[in-house]
Protein backbone atom coordinates (compact mmCIF):
# COMPACT_ATOMS: atom_id res chain seq x y z
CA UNK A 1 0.92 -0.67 4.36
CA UNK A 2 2.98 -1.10 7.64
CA UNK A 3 5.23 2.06 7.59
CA UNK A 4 5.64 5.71 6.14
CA UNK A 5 8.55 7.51 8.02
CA UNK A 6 10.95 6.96 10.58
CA UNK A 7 11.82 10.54 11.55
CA UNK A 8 9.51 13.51 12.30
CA UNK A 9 9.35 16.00 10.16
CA UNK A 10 12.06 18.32 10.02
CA UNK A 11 11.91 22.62 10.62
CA UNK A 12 12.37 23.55 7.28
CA UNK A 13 9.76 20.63 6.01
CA UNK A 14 7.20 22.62 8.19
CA UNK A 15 8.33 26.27 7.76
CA UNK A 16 7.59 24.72 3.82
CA UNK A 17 4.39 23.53 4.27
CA UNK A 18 3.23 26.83 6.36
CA UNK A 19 4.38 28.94 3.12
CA UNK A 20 2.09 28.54 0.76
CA UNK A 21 -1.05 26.26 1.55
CA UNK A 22 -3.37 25.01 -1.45
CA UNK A 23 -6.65 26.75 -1.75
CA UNK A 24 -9.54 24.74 -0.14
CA UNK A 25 -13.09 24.70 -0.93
CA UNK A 26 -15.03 27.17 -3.33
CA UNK A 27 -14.18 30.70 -3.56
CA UNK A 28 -18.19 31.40 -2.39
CA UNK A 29 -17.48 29.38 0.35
CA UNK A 30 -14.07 31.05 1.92
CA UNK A 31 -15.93 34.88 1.08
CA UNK A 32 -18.51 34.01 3.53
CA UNK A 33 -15.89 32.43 6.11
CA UNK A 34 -14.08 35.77 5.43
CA UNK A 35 -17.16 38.28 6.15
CA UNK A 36 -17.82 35.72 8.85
CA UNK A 37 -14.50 35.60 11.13
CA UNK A 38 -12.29 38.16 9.29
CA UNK A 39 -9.25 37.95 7.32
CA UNK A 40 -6.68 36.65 10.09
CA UNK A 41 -8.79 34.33 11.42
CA UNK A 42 -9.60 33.16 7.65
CA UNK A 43 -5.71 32.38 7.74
CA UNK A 44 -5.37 30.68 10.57
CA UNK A 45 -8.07 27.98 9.26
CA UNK A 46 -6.32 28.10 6.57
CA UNK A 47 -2.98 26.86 8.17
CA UNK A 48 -4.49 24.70 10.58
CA UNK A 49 -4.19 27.16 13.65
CA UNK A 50 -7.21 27.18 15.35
CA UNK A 51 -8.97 23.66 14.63
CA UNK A 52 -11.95 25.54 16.84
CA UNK A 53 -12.58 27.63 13.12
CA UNK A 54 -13.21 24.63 11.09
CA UNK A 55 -16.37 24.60 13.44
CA UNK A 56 -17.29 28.38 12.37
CA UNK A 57 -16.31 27.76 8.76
CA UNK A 58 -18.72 24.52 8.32
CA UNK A 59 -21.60 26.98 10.43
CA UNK A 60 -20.94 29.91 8.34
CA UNK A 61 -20.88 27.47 4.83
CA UNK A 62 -24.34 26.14 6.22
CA UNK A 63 -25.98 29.77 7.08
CA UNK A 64 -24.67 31.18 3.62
CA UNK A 65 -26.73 28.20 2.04
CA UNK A 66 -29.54 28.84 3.86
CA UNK A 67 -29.50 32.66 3.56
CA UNK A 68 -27.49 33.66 0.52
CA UNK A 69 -29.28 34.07 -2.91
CA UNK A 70 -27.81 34.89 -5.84
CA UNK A 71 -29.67 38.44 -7.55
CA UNK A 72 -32.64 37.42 -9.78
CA UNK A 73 -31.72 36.92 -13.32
CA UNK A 74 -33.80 37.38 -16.49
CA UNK A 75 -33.74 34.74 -18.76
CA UNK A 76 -32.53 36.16 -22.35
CA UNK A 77 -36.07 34.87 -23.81
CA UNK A 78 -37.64 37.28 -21.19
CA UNK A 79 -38.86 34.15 -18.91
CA UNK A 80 -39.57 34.45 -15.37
CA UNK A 81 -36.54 35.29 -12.70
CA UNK A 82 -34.80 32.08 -11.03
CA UNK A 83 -33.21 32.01 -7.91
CA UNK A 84 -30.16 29.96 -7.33
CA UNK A 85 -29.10 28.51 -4.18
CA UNK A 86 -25.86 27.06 -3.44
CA UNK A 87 -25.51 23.37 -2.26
CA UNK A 88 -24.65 23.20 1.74
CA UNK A 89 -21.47 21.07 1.93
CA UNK A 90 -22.43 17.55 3.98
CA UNK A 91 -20.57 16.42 6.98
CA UNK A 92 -19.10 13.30 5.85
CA UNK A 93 -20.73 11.77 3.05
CA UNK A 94 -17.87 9.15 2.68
CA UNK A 95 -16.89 8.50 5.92
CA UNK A 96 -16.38 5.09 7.15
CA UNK A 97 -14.38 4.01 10.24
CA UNK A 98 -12.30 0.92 10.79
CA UNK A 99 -11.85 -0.89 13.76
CA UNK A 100 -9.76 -3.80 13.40
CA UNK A 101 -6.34 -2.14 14.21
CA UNK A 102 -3.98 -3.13 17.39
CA UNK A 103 -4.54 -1.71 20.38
CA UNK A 104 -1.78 0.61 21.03
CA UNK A 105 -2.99 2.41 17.76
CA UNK A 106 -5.61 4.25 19.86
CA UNK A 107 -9.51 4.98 18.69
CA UNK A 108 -8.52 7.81 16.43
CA UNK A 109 -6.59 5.54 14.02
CA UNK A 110 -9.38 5.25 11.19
CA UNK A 111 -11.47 7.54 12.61
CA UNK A 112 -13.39 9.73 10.34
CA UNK A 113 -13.31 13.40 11.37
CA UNK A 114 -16.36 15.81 12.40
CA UNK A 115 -16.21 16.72 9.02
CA UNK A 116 -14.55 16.99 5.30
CA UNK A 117 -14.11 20.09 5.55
CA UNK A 118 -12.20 19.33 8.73
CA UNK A 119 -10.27 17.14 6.90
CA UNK A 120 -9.64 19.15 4.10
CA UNK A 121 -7.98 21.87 6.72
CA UNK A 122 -5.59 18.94 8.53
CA UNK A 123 -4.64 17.84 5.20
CA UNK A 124 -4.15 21.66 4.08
CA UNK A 125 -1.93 22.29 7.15
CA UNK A 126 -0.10 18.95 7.33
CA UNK A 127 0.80 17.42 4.30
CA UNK A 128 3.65 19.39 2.57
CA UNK A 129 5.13 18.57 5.65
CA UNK A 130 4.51 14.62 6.34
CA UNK A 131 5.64 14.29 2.35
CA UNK A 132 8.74 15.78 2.85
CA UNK A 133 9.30 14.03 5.72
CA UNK A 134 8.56 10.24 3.80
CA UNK A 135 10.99 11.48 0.96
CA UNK A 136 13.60 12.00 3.43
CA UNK A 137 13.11 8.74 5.57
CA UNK A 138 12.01 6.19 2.45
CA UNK A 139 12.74 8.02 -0.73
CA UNK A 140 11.54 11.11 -3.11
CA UNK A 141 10.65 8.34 -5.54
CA UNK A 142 7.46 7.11 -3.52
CA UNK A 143 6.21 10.59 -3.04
CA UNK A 144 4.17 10.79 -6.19
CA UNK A 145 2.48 7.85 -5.04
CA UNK A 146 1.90 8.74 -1.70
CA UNK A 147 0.49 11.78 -3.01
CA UNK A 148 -2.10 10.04 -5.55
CA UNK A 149 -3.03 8.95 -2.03
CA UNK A 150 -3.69 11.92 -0.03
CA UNK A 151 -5.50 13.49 -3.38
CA UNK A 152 -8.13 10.47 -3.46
CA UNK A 153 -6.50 7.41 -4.63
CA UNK A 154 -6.54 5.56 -7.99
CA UNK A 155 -7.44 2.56 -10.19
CA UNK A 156 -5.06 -0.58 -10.25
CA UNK A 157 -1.45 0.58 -11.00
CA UNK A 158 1.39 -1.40 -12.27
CA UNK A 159 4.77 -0.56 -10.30
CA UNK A 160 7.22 -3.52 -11.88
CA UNK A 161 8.67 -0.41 -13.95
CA UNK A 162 8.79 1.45 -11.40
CA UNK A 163 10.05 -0.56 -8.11
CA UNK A 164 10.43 -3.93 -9.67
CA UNK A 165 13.63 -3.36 -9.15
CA UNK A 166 13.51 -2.36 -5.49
CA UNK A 167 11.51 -5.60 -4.73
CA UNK A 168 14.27 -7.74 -6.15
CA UNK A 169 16.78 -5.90 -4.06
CA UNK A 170 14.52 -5.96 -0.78
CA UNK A 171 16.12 -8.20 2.14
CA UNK A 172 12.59 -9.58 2.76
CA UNK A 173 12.88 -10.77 -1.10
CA UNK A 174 16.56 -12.17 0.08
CA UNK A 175 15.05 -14.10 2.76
CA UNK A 176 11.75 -15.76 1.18
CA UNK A 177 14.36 -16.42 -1.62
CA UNK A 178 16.69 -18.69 0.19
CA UNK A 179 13.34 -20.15 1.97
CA UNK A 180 12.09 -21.45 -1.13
CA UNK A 181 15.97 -22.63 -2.94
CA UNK A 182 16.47 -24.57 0.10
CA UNK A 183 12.88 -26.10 -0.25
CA UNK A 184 13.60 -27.13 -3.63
CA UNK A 185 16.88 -28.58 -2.79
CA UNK A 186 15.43 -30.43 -0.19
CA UNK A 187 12.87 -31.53 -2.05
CA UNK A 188 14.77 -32.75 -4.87
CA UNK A 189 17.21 -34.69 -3.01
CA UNK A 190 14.55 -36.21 -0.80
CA UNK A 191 12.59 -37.63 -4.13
CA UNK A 192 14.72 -36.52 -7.38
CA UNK A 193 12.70 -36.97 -10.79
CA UNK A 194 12.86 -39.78 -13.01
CA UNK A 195 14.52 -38.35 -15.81
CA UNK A 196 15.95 -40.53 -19.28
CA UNK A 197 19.73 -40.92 -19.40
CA UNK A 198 21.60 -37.50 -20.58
CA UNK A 199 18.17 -36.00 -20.77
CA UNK A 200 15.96 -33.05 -18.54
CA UNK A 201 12.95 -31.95 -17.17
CA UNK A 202 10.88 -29.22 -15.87
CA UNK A 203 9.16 -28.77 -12.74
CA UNK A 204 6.60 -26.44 -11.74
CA UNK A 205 8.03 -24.47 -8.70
CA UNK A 206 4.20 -23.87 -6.68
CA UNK A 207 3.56 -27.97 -7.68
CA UNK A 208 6.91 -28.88 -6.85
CA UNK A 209 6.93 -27.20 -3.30
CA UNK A 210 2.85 -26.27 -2.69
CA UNK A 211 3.44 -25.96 1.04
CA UNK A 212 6.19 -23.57 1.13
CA UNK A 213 4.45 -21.56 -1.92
CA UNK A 214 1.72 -21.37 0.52
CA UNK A 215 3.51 -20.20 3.34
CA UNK A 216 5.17 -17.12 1.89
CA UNK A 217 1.47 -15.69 1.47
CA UNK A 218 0.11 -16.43 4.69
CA UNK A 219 -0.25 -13.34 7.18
CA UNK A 220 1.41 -14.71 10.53
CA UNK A 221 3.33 -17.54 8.91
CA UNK A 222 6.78 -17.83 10.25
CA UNK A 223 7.94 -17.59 6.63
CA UNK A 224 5.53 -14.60 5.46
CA UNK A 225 6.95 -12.57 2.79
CA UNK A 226 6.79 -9.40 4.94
CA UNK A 227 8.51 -6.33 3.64
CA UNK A 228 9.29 -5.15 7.18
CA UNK A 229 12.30 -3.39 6.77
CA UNK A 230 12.30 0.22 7.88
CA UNK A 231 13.87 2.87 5.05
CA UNK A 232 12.91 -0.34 2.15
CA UNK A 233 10.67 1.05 -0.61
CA UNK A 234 8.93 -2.08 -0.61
CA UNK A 235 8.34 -1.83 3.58
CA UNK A 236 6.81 1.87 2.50
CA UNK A 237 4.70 0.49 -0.27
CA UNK A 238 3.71 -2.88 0.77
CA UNK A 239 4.42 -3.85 4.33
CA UNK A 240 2.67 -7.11 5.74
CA UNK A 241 -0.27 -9.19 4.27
CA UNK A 242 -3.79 -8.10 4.74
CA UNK A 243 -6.11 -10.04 3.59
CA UNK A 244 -9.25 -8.06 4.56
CA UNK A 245 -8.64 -5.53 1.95
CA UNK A 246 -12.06 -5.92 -0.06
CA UNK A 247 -14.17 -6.42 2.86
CA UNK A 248 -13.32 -3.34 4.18
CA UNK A 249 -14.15 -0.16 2.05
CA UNK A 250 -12.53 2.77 3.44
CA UNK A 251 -11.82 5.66 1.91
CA UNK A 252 -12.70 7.38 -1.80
CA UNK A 253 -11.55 5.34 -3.73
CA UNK A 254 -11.32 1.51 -1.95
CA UNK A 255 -9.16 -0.70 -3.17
CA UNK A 256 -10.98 -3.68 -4.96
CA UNK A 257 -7.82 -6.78 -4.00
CA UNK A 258 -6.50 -7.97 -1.59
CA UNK A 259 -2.80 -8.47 -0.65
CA UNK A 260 -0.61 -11.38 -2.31
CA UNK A 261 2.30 -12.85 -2.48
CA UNK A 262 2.99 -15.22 -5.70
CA UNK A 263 5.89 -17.16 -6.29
CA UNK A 264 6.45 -18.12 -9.80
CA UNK A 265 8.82 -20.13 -12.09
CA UNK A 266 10.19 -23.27 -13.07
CA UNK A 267 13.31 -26.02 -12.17
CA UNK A 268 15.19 -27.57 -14.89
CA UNK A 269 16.83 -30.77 -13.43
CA UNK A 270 19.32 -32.00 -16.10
CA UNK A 271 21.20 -35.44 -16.19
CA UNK A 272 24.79 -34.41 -16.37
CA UNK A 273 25.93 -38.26 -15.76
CA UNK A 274 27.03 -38.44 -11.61
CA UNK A 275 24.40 -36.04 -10.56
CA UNK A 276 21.71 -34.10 -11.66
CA UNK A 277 22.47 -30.27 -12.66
CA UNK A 278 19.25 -27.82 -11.34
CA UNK A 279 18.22 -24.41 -12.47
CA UNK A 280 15.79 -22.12 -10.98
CA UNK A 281 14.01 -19.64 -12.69
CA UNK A 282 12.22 -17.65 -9.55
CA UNK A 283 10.03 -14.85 -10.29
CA UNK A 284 7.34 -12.52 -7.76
CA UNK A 285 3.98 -11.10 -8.06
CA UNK A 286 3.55 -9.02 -5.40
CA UNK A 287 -0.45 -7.63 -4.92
CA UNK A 288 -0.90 -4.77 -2.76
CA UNK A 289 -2.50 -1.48 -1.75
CA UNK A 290 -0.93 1.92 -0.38
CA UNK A 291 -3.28 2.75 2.27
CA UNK A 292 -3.90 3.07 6.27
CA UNK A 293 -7.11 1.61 6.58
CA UNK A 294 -7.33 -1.29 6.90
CA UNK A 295 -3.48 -1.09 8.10
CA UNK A 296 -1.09 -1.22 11.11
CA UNK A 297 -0.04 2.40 12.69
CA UNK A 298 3.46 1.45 13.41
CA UNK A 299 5.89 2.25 15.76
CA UNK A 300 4.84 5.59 18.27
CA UNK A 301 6.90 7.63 16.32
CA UNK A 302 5.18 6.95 13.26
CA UNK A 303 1.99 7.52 14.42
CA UNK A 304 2.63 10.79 14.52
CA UNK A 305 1.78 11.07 10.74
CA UNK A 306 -0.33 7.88 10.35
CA UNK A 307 -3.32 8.12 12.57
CA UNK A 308 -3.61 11.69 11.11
CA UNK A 309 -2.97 10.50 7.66
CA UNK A 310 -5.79 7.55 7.95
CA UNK A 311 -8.45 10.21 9.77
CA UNK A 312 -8.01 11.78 5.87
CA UNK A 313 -8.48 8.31 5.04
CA UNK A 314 -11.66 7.23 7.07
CA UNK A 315 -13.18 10.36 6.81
CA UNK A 316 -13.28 9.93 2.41
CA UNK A 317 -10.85 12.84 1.10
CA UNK A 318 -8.04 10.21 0.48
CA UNK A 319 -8.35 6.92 -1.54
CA UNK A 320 -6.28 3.88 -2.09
CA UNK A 321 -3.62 3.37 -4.46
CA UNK A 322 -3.54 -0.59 -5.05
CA UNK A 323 -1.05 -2.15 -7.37
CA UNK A 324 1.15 -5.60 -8.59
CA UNK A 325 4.64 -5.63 -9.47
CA UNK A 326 6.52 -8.20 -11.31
CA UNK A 327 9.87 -9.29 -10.14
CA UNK A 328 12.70 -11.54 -10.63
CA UNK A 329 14.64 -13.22 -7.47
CA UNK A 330 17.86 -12.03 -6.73
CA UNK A 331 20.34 -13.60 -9.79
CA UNK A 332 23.18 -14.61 -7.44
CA UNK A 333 20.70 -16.66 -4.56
CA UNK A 334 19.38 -18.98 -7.66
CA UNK A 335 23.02 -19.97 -9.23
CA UNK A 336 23.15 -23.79 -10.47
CA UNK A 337 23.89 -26.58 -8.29
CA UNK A 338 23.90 -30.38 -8.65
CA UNK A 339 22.35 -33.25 -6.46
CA UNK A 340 23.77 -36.77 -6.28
CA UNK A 341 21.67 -39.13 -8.71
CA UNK A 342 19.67 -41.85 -7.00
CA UNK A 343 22.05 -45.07 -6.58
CA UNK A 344 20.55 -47.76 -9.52
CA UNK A 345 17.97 -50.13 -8.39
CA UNK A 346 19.65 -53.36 -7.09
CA UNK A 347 20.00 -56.15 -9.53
CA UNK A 348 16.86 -58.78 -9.17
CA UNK A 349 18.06 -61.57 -8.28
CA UNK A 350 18.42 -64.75 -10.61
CA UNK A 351 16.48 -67.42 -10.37
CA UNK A 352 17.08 -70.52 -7.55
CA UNK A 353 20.18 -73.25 -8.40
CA UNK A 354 18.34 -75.97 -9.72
CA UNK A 355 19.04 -79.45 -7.09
């Protein structure tokens, strides 16, 4: 994933998100961070006010477990009393940083914080805003899965119902798409098939051009199919290849593939008498993951919500979201066109004048 907004969030997204914060963490737990700290400072937490209180809220969680037991019960068959304890919430059981980004995203990109409950807080306090703010910039349609996200991520997802038809209409999908026509055509005029008189044949688009097929999926490649293109759904949801994906485990629920870009499809080259008549039938499988980590933070004014966003990440409160989509190239880049035949072999020539 290489973007998520291009414009902070707005007033009213954050007067929104101040309005009505989710609950966070068990009731037992915020009753003891209430007797603990009192009722306004209990709502500052809450809203993400005083970052110092997620400190006193993870002490006071800890001393409760320590110190707080429940009143002895009688078991209905007249057993002995038990005593029940609750658990003490862990730092961060999940947490896993990553370090591979650029260097202008600073050493908090990927950066697990001191703790979940931390975490938990930020994500309390900040994300009714930064959602907002990527329906406004992108679109409301990739909220949902932005917010599968933030919640803890998801098993493999199928988006061609979805966005197949935003990856069709990407200009990155333009661009690889009159890459590979112009490919073919080269390739065909350069060494056309031998085809019967009047008659046709198929080609296999990755065995006709391997190179170029190649190409499209290879991060760095001058020709990488890079949805780059800021406001694109597919820039949002996809962004550049990554091909470290597996390797690197980060967050609830890791992704299990890595990023790739398929081209698909056959070319019917048809004998039409003076030249030969070619169809392309281009199709896309795009693999990919919604995620910061492994990622890029983008520009400086994106960071703004992405190296918060992957601390959520790194520290194991939000999960991946990977996914393929299925897609045709765009109709009118793939329209018919013919080649000149081959000229006819030369005659052999007859056989020496007898003297």
């Amino acid at each position: 994933m290489r973007t998520l907004m291009q414009r902070p969030p707005t007033d009213a997204a954050v007067r929104h998100a101040r309005s009505g914060p989710a609950p966070l963490g068990s009731g037992s737990a915020l009753l003891r961070l209430q007797r603990a700290v009192g009722n306004r400072a209990l709502q500052r937490a809450l809203l993400g006010e005083d970052d110092e209180l997620v400190q006193t809220s993870r002490r006071a969680h800890r001393e409760g477990a320590r110190r707080r037991v429940s009143t002895p019960s009688t078991e209905s068959s007249g057993g002995p009393a038990k005593l029940q304890r609750d658990t003490p919430e862990r730092d961060v059981p999940k947490g896993k940083s990553w370090t591979g980004a650029a260097k202008e995203c600073g050493t908090d990109f990927c950066t697990p914080l001191s703790s979940e409950m931390n975490a938990h807080v930020r994500r309390t306090k900040f994300w009714p805003a930064l959602k907002s703010a990527i329906g406004i910039a992108v679109s409301h349609r990739v909220v949902p899965v932005w917010n599968t996200w933030a919640m803890g991520g998801s098993s493999l997802q199928d988006f061609t119902g979805d966005f197949g038809a935003d990856f069709t209409a990407s200009p990155t999908t333009t661009t690889t798409t009159n890459f590979l026509v112009r490919s073919i055509k080269s390739k065909l005029t350069s060494s056309p098939p031998a085809i019967p008189s009047a008659g046709s044949v198929k080609l296999d688009i990755p065995m006709l051009i391997p190179a170029e097929v190649k190409a499209i999926d290879t991060p760095g490649d001058a020709h990488e199919m890079n949805f780059d293109i800021p406001g694109d759904i597919p820039g949002n949801l996809a962004g550049g290849i990554g091909k470290d994906q597996a390797a690197n485990p980060v967050g609830k629920t890791p992704s299990p593939q890595d990023d790739q870009r398929i081209a698909r499809g056959e070319v019917k080259v048809t004998d039409s008498g003076p030249s030969f008549i070619i169809k392309i039938d281009l199709n896309y499988t795009v693999k990919d993951t919604v995620d910061l980590c492994p990622g890029n933070c983008g520009s400086r004014r994106e960071q703004v919500a992405t190296i918060q966003m992957s601390r959520w990440e790194a520290t194991g409160i939000s999960g991946d979201v990977p996914y393929t989509v299925d897609f045709p190239a765009p109709f009118v880049l793939t329209p018919p066109f013919a080649i000149p035949k081959p000229a006819p072999p030369a005659p052999a020539p007859g056989p020496a004048p007898t003297p």
